[in-house]
N, C-alpha and C. Protein backbone atom coordinates (compact mmCIF):
# COMPACT_ATOMS: atom_id res chain seq x y z
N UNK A 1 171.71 91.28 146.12
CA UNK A 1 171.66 91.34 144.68
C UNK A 1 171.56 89.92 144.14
N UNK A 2 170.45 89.56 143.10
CA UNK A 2 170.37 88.24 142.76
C UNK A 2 171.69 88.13 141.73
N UNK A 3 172.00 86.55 141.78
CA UNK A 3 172.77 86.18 141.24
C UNK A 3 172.66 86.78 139.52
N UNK A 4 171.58 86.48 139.18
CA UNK A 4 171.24 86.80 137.45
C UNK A 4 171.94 88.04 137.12
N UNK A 5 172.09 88.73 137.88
CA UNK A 5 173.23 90.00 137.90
C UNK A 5 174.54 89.96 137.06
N UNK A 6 175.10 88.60 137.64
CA UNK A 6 176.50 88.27 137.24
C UNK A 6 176.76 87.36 136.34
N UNK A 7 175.72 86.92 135.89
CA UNK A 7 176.14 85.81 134.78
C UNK A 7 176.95 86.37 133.77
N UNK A 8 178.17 85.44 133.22
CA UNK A 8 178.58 85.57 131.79
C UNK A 8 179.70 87.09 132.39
N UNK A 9 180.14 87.26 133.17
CA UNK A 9 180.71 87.99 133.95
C UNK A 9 182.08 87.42 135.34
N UNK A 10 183.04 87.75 134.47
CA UNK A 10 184.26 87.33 135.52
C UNK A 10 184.34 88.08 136.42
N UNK A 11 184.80 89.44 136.52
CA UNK A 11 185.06 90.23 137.49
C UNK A 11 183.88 90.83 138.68
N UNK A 12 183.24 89.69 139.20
CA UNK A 12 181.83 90.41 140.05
C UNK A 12 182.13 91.63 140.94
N UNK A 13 182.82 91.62 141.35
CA UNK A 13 182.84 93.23 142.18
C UNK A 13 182.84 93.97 141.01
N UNK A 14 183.42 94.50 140.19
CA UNK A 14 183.16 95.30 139.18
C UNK A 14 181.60 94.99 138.44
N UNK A 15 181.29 93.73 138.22
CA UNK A 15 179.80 93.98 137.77
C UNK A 15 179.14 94.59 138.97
N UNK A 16 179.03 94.10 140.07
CA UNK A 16 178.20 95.04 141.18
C UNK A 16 178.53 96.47 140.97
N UNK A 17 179.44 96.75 141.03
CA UNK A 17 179.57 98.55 141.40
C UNK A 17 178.92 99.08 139.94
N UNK A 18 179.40 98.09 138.97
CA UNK A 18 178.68 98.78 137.60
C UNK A 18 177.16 98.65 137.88
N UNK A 19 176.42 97.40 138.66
CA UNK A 19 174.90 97.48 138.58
C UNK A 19 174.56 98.49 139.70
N UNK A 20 175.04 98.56 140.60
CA UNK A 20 174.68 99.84 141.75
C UNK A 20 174.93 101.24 141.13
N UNK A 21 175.76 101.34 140.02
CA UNK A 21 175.39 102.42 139.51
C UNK A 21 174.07 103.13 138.80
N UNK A 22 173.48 101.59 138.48
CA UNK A 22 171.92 101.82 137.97
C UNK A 22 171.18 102.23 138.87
N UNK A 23 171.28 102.06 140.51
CA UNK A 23 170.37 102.23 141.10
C UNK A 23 169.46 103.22 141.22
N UNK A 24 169.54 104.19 141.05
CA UNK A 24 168.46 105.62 140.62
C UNK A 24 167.32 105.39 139.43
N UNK A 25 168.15 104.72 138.43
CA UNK A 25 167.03 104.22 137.06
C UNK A 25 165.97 103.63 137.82
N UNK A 26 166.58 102.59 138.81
CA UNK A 26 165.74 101.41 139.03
C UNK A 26 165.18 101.44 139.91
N UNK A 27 165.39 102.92 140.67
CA UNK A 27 164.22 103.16 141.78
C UNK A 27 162.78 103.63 140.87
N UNK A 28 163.47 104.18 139.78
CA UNK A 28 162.49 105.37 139.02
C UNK A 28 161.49 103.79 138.60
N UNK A 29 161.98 103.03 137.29
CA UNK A 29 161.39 102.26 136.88
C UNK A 29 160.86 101.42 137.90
N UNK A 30 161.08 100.97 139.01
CA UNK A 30 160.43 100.50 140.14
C UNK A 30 158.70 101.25 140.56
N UNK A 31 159.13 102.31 140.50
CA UNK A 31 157.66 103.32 140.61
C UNK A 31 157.20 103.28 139.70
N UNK A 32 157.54 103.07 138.35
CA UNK A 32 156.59 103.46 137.25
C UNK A 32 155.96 102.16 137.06
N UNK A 33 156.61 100.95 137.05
CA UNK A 33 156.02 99.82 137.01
C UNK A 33 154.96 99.45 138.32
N UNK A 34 154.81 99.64 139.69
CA UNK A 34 154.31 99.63 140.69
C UNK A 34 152.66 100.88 140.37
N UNK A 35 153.12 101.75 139.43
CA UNK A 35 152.14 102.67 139.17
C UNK A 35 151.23 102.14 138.15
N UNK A 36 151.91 101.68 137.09
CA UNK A 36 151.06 101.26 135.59
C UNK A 36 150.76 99.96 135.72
N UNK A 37 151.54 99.13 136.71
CA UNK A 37 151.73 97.86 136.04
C UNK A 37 151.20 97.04 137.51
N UNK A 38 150.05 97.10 137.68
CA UNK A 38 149.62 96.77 139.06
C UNK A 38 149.23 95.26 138.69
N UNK A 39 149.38 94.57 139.51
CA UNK A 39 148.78 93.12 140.02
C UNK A 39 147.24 93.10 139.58
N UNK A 40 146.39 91.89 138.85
CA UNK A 40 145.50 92.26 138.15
C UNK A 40 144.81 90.96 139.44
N UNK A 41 143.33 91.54 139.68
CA UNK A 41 142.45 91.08 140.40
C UNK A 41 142.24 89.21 140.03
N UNK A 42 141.67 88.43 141.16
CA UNK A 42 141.78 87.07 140.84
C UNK A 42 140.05 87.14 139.70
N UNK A 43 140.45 86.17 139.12
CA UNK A 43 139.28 85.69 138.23
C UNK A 43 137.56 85.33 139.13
N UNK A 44 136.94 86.07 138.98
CA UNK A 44 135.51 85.77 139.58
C UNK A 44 134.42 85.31 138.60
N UNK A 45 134.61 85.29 137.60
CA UNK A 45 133.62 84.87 136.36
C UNK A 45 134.11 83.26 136.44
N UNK A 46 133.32 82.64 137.11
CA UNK A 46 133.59 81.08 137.01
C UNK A 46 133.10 80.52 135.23
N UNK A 47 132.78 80.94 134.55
CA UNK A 47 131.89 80.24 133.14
C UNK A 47 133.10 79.78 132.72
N UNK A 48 132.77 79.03 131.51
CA UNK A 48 133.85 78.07 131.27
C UNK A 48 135.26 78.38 130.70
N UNK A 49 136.05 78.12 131.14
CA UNK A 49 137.84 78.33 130.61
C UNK A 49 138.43 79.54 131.49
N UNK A 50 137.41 79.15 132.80
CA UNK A 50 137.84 80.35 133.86
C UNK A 50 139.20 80.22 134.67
N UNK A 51 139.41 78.83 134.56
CA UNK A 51 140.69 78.43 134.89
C UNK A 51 142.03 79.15 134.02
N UNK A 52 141.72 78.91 132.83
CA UNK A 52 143.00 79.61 131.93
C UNK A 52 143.01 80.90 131.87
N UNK A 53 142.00 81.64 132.46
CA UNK A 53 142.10 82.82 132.59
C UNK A 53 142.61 83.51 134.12
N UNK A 54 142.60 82.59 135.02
CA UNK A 54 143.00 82.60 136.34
C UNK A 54 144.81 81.85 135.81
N UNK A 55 144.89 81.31 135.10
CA UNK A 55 146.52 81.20 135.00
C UNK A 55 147.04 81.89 134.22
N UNK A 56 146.79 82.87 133.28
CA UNK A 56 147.21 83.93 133.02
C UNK A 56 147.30 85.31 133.99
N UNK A 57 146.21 85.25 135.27
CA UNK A 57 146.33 86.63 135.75
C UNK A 57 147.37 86.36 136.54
N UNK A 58 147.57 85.13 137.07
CA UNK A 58 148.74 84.33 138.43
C UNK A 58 150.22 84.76 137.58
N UNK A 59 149.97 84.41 136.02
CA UNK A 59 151.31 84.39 135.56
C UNK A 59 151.89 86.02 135.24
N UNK A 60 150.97 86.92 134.57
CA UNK A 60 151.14 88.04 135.21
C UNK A 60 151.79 88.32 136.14
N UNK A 61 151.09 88.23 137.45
CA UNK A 61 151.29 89.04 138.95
C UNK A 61 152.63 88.36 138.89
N UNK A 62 153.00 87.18 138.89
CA UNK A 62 154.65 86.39 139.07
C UNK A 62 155.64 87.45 138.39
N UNK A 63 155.41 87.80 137.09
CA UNK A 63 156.38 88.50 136.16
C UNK A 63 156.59 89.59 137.16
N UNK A 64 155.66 90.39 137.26
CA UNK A 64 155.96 91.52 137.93
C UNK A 64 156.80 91.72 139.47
N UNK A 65 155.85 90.49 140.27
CA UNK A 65 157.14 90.70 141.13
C UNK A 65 158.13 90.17 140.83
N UNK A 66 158.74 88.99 140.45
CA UNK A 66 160.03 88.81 139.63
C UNK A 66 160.54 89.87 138.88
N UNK A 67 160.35 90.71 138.20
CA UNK A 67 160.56 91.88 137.52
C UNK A 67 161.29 93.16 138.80
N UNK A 68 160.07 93.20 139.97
CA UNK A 68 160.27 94.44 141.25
C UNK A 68 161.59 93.67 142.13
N UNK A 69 161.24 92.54 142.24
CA UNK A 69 162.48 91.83 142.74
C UNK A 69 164.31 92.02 142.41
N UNK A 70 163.68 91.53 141.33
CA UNK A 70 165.35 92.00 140.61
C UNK A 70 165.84 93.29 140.43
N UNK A 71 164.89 94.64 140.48
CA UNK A 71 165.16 95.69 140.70
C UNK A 71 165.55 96.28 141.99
N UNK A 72 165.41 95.86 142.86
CA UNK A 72 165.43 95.95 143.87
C UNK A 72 166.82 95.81 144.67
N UNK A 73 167.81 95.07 144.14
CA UNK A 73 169.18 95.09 144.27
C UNK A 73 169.48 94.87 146.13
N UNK A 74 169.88 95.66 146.51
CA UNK A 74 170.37 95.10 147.84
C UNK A 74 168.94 95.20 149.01
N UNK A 75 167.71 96.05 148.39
CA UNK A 75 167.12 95.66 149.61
C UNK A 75 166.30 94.53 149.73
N UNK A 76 166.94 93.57 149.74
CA UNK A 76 166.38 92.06 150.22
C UNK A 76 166.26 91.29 151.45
């Protein structure tokens, strides 16, 4: 479980058992995001400002797995 879990939080065993209680949500939202929210293809249109459009699709794909990551809770 990543740390970001517990911030701003004294009692961490009690925040864990409270976030493992989510775990069913976050299998669900895990699939729905993995379904809708797919990784978007690299940029092939080289014409100009193809670069900023290749660092938006990179910054994308990051969110998302950062996003599947943190859902993901103990299987790391």
């Amino acid at each position: 479980m990543q740390a970001v879990w517990f911030k701003g939080h004294k009692d961490k065993e009690a925040r864990r058992k409270e976030v493992l209680s989510y775990q069913n949500a976050f299998d669900e939202l895990s699939i729905i995001l993995e379904q809708n929210y797919r990784k978007k293809e690299s940029v092939r249109d080289y014409s100009p400002g193809w670069e900023h459009k290749q660092i938006a699709v990179n910054e994308y794909n990051a969110v998302i797995d950062e996003i599947l990551t943190l859902l993901k809770l103990n299987k790391e």
